[in-house]
PDB file of N, CA and C in Angstrom:
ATOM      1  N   UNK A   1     -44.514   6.225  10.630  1.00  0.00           N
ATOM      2  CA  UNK A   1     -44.517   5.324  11.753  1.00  0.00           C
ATOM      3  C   UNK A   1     -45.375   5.926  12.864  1.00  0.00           C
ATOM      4  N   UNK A   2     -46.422   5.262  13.809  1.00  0.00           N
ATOM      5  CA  UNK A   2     -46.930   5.499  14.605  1.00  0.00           C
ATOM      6  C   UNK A   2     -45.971   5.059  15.840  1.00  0.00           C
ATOM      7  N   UNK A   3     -46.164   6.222  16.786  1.00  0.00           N
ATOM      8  CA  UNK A   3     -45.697   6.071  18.168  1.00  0.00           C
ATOM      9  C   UNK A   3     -44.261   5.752  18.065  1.00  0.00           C
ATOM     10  N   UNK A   4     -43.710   6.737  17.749  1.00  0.00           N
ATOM     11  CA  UNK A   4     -42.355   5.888  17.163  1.00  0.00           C
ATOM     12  C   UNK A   4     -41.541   6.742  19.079  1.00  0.00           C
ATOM     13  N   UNK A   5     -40.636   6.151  19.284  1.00  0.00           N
ATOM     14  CA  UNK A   5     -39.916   6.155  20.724  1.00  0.00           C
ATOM     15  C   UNK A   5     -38.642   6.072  20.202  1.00  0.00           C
ATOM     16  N   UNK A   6     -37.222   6.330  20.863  1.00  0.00           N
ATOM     17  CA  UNK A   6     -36.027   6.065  21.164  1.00  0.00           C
ATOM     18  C   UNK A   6     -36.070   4.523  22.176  1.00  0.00           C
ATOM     19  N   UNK A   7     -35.111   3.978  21.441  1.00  0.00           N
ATOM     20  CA  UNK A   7     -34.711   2.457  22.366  1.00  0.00           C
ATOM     21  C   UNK A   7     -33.568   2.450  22.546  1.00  0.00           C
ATOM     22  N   UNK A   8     -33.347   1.928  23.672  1.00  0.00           N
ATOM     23  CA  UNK A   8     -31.827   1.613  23.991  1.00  0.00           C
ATOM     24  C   UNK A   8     -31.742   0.474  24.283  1.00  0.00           C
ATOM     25  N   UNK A   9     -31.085  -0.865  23.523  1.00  0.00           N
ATOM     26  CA  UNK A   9     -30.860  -2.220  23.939  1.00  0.00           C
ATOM     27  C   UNK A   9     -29.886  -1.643  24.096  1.00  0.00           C
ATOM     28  N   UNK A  10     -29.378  -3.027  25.185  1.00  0.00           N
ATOM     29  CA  UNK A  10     -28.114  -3.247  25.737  1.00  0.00           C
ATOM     30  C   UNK A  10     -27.692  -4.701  25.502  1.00  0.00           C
ATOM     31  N   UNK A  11     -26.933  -5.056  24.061  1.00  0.00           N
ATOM     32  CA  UNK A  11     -26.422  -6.659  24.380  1.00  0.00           C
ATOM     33  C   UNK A  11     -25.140  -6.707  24.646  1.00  0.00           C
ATOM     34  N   UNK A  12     -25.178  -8.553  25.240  1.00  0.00           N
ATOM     35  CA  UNK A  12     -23.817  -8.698  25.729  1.00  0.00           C
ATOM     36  C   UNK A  12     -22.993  -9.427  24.163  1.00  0.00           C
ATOM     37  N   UNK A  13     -21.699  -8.908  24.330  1.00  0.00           N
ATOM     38  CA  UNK A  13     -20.813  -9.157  23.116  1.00  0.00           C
ATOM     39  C   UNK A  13     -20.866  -7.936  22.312  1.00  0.00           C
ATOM     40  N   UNK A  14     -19.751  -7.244  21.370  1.00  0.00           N
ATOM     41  CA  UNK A  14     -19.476  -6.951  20.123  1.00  0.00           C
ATOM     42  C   UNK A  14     -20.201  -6.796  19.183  1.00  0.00           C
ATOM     43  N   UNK A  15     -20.978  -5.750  18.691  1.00  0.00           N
ATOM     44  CA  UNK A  15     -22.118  -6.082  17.710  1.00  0.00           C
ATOM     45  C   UNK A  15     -21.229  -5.167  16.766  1.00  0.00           C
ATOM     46  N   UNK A  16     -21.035  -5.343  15.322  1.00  0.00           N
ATOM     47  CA  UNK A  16     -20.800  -4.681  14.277  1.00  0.00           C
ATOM     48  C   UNK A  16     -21.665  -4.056  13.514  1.00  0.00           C
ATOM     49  N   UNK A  17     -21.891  -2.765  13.221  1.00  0.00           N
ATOM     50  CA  UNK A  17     -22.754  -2.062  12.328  1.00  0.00           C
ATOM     51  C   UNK A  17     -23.326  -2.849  11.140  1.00  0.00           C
ATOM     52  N   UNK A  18     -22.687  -3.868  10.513  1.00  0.00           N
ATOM     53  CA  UNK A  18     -23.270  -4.038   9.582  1.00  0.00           C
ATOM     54  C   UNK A  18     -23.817  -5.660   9.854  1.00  0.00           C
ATOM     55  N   UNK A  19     -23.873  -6.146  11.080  1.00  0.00           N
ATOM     56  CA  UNK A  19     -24.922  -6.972  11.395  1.00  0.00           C
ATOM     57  C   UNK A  19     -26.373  -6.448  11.407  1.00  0.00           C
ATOM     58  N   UNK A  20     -26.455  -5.352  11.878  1.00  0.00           N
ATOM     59  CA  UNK A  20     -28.101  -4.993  12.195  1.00  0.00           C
ATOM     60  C   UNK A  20     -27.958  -3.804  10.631  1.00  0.00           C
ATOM     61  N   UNK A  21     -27.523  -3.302  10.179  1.00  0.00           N
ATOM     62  CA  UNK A  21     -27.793  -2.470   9.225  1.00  0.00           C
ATOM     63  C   UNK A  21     -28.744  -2.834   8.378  1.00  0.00           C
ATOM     64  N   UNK A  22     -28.977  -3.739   7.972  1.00  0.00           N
ATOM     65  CA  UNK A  22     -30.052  -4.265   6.955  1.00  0.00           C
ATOM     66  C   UNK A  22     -31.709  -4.156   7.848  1.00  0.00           C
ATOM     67  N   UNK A  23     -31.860  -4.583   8.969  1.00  0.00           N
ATOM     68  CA  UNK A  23     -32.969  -4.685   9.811  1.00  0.00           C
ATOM     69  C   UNK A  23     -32.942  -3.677  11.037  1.00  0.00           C
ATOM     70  N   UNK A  24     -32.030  -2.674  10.960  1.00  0.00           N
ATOM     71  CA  UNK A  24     -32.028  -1.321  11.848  1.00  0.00           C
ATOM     72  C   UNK A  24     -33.046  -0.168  11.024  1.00  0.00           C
ATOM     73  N   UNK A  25     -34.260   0.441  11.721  1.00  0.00           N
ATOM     74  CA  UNK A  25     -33.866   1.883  10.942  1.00  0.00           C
ATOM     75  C   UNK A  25     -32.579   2.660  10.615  1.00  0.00           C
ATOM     76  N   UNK A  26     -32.942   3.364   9.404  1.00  0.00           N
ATOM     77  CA  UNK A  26     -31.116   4.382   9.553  1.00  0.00           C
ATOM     78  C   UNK A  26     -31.417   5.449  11.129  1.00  0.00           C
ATOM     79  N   UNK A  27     -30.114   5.529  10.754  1.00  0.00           N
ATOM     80  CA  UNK A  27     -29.981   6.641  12.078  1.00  0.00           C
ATOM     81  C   UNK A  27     -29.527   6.196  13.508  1.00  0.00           C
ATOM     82  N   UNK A  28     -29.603   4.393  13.476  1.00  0.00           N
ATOM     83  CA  UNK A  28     -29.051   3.859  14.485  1.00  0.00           C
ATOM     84  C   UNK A  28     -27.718   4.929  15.185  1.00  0.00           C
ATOM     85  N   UNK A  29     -27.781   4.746  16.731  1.00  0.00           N
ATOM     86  CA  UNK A  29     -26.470   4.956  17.091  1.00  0.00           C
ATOM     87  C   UNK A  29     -25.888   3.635  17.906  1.00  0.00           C
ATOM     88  N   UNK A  30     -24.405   3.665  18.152  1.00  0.00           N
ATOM     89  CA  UNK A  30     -23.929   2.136  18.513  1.00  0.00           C
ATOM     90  C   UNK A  30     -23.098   2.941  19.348  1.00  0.00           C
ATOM     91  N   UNK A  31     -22.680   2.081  20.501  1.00  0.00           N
ATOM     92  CA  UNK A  31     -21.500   2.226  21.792  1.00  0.00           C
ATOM     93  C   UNK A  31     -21.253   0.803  22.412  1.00  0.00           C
ATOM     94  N   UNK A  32     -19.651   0.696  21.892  1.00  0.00           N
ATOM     95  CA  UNK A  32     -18.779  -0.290  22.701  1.00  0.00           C
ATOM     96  C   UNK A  32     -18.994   0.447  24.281  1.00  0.00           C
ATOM     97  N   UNK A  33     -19.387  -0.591  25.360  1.00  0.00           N
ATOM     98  CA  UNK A  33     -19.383  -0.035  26.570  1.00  0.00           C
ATOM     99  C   UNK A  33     -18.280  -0.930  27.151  1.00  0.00           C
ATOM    100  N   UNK A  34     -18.054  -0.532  28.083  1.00  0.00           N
ATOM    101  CA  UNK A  34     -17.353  -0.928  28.929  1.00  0.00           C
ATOM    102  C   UNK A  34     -17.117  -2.817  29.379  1.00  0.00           C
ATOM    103  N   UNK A  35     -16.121  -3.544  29.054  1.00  0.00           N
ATOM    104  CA  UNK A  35     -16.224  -5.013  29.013  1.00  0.00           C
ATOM    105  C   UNK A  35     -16.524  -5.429  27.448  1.00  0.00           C
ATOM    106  N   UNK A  36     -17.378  -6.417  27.308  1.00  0.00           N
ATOM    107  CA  UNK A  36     -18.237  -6.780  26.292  1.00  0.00           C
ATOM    108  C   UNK A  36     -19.034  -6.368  25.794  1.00  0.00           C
ATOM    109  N   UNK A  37     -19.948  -5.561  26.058  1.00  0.00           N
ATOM    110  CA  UNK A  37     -21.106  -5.081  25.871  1.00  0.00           C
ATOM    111  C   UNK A  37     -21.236  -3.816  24.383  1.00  0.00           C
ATOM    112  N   UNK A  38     -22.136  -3.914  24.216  1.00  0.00           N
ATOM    113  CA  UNK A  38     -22.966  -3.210  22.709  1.00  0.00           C
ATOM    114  C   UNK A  38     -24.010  -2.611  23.607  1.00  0.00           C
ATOM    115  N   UNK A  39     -24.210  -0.955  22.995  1.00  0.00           N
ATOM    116  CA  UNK A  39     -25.235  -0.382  23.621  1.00  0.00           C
ATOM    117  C   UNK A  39     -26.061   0.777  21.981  1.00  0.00           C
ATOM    118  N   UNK A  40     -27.043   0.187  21.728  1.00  0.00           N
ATOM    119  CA  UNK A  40     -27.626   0.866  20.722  1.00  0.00           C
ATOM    120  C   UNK A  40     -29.150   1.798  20.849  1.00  0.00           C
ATOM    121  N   UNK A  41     -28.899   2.781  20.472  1.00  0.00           N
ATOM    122  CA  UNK A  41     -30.220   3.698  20.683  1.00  0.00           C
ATOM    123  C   UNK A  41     -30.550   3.953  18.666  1.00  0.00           C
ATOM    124  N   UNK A  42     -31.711   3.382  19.046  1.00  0.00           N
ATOM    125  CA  UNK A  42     -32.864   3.151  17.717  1.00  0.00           C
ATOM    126  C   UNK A  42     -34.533   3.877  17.616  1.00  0.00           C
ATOM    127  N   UNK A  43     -34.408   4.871  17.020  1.00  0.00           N
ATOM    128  CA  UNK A  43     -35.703   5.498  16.911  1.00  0.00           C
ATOM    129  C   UNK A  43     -36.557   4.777  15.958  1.00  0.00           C
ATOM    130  N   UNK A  44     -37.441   4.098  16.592  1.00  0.00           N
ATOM    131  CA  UNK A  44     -38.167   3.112  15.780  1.00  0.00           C
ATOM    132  C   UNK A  44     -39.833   3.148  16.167  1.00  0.00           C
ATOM    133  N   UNK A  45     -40.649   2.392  15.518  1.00  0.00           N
ATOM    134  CA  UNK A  45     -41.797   1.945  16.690  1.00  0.00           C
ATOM    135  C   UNK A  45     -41.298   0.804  17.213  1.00  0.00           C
ATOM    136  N   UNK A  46     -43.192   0.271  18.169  1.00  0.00           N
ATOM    137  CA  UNK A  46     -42.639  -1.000  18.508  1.00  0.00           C
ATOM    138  C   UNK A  46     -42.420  -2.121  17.754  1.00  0.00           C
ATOM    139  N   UNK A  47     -43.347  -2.081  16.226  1.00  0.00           N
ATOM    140  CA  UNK A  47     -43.083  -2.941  15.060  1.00  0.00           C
ATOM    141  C   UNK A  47     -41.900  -3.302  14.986  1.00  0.00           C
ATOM    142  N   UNK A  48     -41.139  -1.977  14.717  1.00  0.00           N
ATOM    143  CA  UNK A  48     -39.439  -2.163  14.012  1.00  0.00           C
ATOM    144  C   UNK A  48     -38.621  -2.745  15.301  1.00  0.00           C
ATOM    145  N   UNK A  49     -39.107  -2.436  16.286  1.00  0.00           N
ATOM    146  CA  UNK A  49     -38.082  -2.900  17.556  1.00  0.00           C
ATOM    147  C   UNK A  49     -38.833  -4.519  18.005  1.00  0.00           C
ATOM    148  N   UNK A  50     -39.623  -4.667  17.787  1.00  0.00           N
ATOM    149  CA  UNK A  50     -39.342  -6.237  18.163  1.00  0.00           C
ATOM    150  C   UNK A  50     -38.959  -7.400  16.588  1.00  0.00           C
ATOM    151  N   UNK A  51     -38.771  -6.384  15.682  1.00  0.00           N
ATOM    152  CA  UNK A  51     -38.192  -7.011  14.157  1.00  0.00           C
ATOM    153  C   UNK A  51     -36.390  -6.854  15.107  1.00  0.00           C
ATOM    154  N   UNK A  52     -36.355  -5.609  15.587  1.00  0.00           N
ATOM    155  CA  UNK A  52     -34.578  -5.687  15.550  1.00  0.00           C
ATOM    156  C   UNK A  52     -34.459  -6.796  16.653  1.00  0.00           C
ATOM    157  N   UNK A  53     -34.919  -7.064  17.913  1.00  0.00           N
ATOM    158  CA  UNK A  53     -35.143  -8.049  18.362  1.00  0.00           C
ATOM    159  C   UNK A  53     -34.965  -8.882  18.282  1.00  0.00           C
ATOM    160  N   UNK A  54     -35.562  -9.800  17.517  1.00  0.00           N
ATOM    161  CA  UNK A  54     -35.629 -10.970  17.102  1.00  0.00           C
ATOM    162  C   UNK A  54     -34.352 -11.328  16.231  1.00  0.00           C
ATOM    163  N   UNK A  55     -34.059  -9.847  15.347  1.00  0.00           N
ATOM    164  CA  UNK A  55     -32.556 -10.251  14.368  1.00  0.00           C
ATOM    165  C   UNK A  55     -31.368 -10.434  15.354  1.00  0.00           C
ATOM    166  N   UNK A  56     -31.546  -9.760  16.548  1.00  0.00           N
ATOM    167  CA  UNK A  56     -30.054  -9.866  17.721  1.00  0.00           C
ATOM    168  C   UNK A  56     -30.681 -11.176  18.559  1.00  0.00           C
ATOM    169  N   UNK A  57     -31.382 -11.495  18.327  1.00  0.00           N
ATOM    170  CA  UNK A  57     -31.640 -12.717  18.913  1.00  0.00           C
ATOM    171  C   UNK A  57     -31.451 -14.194  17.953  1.00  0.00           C
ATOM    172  N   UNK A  58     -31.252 -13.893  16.908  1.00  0.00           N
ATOM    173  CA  UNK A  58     -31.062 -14.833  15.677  1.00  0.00           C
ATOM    174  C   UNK A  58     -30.060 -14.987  15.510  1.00  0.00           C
ATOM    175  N   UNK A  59     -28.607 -13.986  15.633  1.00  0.00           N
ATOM    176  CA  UNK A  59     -27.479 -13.519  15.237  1.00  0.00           C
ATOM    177  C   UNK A  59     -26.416 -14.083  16.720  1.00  0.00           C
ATOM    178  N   UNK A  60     -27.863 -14.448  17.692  1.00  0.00           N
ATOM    179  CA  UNK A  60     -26.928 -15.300  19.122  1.00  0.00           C
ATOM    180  C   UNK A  60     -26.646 -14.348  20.077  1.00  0.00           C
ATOM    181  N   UNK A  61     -26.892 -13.199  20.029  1.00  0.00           N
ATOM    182  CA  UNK A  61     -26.763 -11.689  21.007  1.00  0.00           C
ATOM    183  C   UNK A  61     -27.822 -12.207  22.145  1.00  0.00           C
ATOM    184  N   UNK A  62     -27.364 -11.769  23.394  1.00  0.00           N
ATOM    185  CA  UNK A  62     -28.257 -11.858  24.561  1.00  0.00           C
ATOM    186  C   UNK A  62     -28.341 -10.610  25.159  1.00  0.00           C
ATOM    187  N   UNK A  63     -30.004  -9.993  25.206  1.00  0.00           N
ATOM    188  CA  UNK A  63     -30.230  -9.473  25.194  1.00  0.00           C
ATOM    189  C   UNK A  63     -29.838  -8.630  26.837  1.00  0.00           C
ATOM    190  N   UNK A  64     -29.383  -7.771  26.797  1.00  0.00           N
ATOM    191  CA  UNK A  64     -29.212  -7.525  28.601  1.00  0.00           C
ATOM    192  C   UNK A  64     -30.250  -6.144  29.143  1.00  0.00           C
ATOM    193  N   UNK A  65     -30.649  -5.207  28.356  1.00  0.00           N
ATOM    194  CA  UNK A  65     -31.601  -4.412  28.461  1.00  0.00           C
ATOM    195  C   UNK A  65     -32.264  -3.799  27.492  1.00  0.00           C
ATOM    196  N   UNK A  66     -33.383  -3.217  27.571  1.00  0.00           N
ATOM    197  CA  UNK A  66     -34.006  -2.396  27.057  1.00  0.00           C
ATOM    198  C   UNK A  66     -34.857  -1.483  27.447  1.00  0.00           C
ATOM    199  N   UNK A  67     -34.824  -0.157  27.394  1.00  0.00           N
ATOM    200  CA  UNK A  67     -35.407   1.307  28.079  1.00  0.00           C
ATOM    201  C   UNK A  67     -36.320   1.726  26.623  1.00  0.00           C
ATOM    202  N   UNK A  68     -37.175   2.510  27.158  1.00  0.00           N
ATOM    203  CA  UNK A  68     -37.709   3.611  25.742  1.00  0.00           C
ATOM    204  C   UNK A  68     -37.874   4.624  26.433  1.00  0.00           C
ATOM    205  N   UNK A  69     -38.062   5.626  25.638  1.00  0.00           N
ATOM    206  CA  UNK A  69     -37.495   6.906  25.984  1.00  0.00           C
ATOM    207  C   UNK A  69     -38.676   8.062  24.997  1.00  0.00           C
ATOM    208  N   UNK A  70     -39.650   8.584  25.133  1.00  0.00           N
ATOM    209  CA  UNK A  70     -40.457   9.033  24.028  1.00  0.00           C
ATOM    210  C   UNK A  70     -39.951   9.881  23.252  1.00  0.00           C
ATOM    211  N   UNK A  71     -39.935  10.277  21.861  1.00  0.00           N
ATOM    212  CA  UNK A  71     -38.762  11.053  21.092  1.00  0.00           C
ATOM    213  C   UNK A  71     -39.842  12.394  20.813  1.00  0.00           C
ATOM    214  N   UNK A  72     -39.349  13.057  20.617  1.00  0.00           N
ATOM    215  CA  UNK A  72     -39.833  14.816  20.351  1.00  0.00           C
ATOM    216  C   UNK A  72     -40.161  15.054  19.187  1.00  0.00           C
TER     217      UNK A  72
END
């Protein structure tokens, strides 16, 4: 993968591991935050992150943030 980064979406609602497992890289990490909210950090490029994107956007998730973070 070129330019590959750490992402952190933030959606609103409950996301279960094995909604995005199929269209996550492995290695995803997931956090119930505080209220409703799903908070996932994904070492991906930008390819794979606007593929996961579009799947939490298909699946009815609204999107509430996203940061990148350059990975080492």
């Amino acid at each position: 993968m070129d330019d590959v980064n750490i992402y952190h979406i933030q959606v609103r609602g409950r996301l279960a591991a094995e909604d995005i497992e199929s269209f996550s890289p492995p290695g995803f990490t997931m956090e119930q935050m505080e209220g409703n909210d799903t908070c996932l950090a994904v070492r991906t490029d930008q390819s794979g992150m606007i593929g996961l994107i579009r799947h939490l956007h298909g699946l009815g998730f609204v999107l509430l943030s996203i940061s990148c973070t350059a990975a080492n």
